[in-house]
Structures are given as C-alpha cells and as structure tokens.
PDB file of N, CA and C in Angstrom:
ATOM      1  N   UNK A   1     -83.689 -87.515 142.249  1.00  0.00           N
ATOM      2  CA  UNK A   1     -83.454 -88.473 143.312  1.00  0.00           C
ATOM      3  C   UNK A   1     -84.369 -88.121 144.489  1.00  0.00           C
ATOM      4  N   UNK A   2     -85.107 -89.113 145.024  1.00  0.00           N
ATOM      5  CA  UNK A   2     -85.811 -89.144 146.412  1.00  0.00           C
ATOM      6  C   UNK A   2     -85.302 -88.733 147.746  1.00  0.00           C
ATOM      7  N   UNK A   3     -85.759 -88.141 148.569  1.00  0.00           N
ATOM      8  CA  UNK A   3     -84.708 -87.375 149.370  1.00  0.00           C
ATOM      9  C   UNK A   3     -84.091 -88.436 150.593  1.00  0.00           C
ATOM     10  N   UNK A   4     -83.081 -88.654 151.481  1.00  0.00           N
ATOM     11  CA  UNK A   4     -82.975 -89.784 151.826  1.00  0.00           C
ATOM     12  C   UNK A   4     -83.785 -90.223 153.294  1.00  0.00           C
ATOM     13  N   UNK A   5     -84.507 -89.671 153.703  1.00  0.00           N
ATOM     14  CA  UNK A   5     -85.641 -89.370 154.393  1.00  0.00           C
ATOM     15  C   UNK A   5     -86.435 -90.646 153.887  1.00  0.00           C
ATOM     16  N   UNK A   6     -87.073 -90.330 152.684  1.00  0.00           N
ATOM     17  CA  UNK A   6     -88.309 -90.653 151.885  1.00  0.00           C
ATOM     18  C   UNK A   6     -87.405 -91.556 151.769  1.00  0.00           C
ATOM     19  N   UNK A   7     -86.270 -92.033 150.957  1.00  0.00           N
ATOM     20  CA  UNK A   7     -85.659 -93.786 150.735  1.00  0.00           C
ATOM     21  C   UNK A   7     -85.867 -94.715 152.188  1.00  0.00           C
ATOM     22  N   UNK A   8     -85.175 -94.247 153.288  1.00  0.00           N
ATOM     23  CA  UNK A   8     -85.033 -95.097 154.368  1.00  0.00           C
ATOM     24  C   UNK A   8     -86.666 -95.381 154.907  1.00  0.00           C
ATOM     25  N   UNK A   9     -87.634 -94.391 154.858  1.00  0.00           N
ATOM     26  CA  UNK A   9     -88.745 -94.966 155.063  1.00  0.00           C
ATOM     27  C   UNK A   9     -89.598 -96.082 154.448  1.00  0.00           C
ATOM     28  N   UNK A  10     -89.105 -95.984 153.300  1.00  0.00           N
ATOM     29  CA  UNK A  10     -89.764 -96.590 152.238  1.00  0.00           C
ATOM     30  C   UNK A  10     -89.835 -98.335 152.555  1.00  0.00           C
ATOM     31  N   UNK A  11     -88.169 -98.149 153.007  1.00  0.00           N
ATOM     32  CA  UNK A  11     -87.243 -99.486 153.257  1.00  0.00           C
ATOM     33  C   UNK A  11     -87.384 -99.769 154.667  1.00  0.00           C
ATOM     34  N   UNK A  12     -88.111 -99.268 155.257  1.00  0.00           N
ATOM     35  CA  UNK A  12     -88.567 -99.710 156.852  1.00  0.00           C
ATOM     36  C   UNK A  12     -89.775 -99.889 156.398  1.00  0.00           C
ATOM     37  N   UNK A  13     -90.653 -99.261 155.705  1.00  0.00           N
ATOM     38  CA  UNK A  13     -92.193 -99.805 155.310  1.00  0.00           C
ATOM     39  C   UNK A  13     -92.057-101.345 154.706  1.00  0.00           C
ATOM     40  N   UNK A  14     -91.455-101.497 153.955  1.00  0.00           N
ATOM     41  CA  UNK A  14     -91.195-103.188 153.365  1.00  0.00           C
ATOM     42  C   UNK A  14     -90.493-103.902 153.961  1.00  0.00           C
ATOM     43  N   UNK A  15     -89.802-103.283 154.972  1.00  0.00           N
ATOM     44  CA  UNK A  15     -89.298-104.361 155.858  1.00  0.00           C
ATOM     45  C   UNK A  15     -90.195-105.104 157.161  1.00  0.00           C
ATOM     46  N   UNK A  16     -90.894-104.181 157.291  1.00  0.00           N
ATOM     47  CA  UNK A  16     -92.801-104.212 157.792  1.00  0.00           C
ATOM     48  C   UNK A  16     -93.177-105.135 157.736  1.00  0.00           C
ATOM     49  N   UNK A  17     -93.724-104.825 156.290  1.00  0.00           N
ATOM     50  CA  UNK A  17     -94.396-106.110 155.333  1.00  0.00           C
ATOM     51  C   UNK A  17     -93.840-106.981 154.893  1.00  0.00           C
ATOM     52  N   UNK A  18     -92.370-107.474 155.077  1.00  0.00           N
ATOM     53  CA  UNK A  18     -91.526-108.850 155.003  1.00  0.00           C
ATOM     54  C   UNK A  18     -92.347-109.580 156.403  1.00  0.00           C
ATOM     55  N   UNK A  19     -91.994-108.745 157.047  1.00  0.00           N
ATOM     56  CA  UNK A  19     -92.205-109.177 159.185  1.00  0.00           C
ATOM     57  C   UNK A  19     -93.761-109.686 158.719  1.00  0.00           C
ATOM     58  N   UNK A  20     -94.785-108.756 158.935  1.00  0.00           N
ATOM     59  CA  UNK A  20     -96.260-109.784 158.782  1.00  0.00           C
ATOM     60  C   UNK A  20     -96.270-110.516 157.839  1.00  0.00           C
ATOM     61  N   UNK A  21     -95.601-110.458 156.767  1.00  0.00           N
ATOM     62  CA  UNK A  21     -95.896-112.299 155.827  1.00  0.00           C
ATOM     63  C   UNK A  21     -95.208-112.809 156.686  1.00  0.00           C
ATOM     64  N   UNK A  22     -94.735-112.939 157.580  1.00  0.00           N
ATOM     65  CA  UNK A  22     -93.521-114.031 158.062  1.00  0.00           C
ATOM     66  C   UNK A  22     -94.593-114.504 158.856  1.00  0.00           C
ATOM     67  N   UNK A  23     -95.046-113.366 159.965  1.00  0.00           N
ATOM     68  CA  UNK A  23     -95.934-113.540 161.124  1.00  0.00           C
ATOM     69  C   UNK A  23     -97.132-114.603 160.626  1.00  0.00           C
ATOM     70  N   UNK A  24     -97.588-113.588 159.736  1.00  0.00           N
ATOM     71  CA  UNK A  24     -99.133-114.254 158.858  1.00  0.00           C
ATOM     72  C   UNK A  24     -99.111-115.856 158.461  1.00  0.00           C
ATOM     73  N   UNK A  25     -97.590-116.123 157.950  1.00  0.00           N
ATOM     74  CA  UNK A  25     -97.411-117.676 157.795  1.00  0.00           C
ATOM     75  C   UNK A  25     -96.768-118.565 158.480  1.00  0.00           C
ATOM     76  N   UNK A  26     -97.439-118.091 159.987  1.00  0.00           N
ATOM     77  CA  UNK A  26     -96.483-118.606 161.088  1.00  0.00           C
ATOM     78  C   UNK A  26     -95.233-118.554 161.530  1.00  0.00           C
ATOM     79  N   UNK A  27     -94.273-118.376 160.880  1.00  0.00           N
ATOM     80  CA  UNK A  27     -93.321-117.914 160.950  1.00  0.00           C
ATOM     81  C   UNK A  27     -92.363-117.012 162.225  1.00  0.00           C
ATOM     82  N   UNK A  28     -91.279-117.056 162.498  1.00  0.00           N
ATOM     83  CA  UNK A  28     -90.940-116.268 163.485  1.00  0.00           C
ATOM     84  C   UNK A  28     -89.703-115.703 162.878  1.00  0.00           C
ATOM     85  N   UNK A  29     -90.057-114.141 162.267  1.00  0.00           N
ATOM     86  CA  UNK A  29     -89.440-113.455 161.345  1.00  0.00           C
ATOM     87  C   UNK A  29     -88.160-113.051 162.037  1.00  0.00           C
ATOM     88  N   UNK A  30     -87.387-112.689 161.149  1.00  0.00           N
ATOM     89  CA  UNK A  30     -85.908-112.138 162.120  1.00  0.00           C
ATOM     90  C   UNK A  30     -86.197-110.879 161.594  1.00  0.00           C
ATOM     91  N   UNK A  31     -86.530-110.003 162.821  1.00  0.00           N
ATOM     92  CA  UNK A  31     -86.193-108.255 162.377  1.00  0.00           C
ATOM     93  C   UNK A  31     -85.158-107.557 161.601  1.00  0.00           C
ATOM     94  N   UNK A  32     -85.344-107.083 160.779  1.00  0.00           N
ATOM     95  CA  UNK A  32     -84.538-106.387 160.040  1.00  0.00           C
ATOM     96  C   UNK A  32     -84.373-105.018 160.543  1.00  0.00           C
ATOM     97  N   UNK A  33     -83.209-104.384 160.220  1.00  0.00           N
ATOM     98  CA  UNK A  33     -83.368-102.514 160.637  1.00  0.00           C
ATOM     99  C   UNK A  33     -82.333-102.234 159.450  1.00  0.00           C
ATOM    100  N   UNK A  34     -82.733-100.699 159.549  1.00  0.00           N
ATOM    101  CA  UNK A  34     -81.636-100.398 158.647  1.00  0.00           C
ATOM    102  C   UNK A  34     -80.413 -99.551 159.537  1.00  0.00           C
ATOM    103  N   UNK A  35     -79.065-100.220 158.679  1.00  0.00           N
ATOM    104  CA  UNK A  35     -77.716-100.069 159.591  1.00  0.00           C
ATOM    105  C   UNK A  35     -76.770 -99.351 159.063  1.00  0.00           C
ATOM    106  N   UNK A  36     -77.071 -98.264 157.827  1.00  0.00           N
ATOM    107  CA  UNK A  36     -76.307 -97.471 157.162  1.00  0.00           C
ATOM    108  C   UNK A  36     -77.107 -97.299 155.867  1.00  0.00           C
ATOM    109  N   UNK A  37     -76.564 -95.865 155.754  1.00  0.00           N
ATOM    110  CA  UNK A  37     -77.596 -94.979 154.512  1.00  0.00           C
ATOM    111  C   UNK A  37     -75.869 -94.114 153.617  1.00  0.00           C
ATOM    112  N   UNK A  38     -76.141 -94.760 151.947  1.00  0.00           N
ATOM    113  CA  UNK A  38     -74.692 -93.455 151.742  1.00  0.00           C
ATOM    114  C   UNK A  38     -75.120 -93.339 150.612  1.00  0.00           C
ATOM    115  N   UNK A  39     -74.932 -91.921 150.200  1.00  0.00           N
ATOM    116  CA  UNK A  39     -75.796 -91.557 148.498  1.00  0.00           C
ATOM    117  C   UNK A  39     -74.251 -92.059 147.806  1.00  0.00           C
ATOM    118  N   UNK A  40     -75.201 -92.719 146.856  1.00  0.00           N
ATOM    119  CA  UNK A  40     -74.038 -93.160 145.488  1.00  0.00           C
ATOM    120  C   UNK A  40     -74.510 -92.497 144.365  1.00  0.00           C
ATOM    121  N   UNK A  41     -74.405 -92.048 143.241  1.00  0.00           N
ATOM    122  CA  UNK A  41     -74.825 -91.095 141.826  1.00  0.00           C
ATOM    123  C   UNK A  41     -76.042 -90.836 142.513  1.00  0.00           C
ATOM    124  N   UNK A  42     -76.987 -91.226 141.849  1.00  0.00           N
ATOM    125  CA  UNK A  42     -78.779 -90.733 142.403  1.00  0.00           C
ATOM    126  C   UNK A  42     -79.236 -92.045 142.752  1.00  0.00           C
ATOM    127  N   UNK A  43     -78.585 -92.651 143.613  1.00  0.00           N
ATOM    128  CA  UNK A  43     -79.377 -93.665 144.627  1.00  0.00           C
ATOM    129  C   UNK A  43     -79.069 -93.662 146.124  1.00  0.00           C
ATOM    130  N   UNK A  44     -79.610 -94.529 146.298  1.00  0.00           N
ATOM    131  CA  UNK A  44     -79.416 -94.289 147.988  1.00  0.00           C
ATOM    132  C   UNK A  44     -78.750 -95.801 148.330  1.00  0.00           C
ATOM    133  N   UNK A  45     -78.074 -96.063 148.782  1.00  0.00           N
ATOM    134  CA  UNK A  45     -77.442 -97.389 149.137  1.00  0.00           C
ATOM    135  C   UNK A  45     -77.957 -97.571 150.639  1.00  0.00           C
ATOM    136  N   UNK A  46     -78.812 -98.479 150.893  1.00  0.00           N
ATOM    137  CA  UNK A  46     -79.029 -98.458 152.074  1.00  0.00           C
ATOM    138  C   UNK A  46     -78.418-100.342 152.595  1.00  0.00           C
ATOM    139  N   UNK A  47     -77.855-100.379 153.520  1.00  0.00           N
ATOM    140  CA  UNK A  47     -77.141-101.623 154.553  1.00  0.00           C
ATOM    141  C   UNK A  47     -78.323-101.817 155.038  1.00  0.00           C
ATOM    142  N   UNK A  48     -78.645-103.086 155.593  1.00  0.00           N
ATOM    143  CA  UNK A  48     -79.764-103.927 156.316  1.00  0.00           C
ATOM    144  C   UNK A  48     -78.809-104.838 157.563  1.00  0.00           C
ATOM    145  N   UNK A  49     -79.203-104.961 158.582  1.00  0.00           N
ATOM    146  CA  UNK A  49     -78.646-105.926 159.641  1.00  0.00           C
ATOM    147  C   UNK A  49     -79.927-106.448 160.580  1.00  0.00           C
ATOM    148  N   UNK A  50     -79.830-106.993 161.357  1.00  0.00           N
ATOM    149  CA  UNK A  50     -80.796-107.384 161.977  1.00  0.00           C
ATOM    150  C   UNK A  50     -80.778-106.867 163.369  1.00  0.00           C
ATOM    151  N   UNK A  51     -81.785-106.418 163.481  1.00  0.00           N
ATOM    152  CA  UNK A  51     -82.402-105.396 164.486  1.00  0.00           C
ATOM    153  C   UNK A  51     -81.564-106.306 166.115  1.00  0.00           C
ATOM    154  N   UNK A  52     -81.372-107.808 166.266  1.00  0.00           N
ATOM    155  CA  UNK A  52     -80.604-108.248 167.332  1.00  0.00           C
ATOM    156  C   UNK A  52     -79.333-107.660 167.452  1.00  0.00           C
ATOM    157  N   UNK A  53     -78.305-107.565 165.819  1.00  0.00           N
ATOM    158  CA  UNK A  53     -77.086-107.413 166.067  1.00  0.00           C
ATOM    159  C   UNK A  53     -77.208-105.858 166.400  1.00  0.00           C
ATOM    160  N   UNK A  54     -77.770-104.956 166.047  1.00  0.00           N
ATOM    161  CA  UNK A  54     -77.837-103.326 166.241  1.00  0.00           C
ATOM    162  C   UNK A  54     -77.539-103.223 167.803  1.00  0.00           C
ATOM    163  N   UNK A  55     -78.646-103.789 168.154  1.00  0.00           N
ATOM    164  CA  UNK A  55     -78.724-103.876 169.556  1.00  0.00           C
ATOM    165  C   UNK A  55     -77.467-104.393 170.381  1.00  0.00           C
ATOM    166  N   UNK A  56     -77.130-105.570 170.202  1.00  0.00           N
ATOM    167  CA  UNK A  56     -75.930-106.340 170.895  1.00  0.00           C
ATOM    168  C   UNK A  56     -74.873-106.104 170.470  1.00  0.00           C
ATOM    169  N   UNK A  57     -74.665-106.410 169.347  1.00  0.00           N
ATOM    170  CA  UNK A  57     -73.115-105.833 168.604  1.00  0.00           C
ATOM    171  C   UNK A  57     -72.621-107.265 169.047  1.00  0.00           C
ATOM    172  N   UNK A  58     -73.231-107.978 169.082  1.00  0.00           N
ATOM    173  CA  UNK A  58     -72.936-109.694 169.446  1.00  0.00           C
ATOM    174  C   UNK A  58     -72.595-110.172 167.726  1.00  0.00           C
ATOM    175  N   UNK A  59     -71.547-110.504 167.387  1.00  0.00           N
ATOM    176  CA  UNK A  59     -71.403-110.895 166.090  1.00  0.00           C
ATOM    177  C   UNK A  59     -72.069-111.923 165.474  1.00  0.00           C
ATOM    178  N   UNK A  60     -72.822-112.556 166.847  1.00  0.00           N
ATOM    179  CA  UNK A  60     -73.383-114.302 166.056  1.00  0.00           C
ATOM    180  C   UNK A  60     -74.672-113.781 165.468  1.00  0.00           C
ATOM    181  N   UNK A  61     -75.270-112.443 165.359  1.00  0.00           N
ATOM    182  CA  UNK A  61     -76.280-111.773 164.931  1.00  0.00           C
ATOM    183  C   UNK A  61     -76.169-111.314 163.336  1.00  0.00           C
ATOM    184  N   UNK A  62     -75.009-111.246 163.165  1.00  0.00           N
ATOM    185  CA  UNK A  62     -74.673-109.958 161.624  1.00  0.00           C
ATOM    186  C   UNK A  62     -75.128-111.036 160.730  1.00  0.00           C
ATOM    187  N   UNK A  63     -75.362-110.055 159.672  1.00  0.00           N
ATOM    188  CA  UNK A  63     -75.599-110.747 158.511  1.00  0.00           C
ATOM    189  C   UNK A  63     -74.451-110.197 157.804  1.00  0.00           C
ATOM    190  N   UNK A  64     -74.430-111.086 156.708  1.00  0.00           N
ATOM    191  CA  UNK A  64     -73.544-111.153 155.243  1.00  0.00           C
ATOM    192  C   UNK A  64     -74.482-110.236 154.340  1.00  0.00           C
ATOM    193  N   UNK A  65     -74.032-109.507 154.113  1.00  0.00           N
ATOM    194  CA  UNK A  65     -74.439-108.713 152.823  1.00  0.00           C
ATOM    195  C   UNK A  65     -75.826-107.863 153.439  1.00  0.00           C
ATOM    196  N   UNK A  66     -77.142-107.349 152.305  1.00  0.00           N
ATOM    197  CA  UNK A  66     -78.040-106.721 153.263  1.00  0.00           C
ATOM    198  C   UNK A  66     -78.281-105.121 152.437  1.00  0.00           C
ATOM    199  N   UNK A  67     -77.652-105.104 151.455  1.00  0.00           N
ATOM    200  CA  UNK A  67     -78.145-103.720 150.913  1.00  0.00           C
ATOM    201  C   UNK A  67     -78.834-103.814 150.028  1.00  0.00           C
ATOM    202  N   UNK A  68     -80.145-103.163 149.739  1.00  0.00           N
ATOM    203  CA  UNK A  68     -81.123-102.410 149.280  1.00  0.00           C
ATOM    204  C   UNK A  68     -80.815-101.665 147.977  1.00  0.00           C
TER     205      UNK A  68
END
C-alpha cells in the first residue's frame, strides 16, 4: 500500500488537472479539496468536498458523496 502522504497528493494532483480542463474549456470549475483521509484494508478512502464548503461550513456548498 502507498503511504497516505503519496495517496492524498496524488488526489490533489488530479484534482489540478480536473480545474485546468475546466479553465482550458472555459469553464468556471468548482474547487475541489480533500475533506477526509481513512485507511480501509490497503486503500486509502479519501472524501472530496468543495474547497467553498471547507472554508464556510455554509451547507449550500457540500456535496453528496465525493470519495476517491
């Protein structure tokens, strides 16, 4: 198993590169972050939310579902 260091980066690097295709095709991407990390057997379960709700904790932000 990858150490969970190396998972969560991995998953901020492609969440990156979701953001500039968005940018690249005009688009006005909704930031993603990651909002919880928990080892399950030999994976890493990582939660996704959007970088607004992290911030605000404003509920009209959360997403439904979001793991990796």
């Amino acid at each position: 198993m990858i150490e969970r260091d190396a998972a969560v980066q991995m998953v901020k690097e492609e969440l990156e590169r979701d953001c500039q295709r968005d940018l690249a095709a005009g688009l006005e991407p909704m930031r993603m972050a990651v909002a919880h990390v928990k080892q399950h057997g030999l994976v890493w379960v990582i939660s996704l939310t959007s970088e607004e709700y992290l911030r605000t904790r404003n509920p009209d932000f959360m997403l439904a579902g979001g793991h990796l």
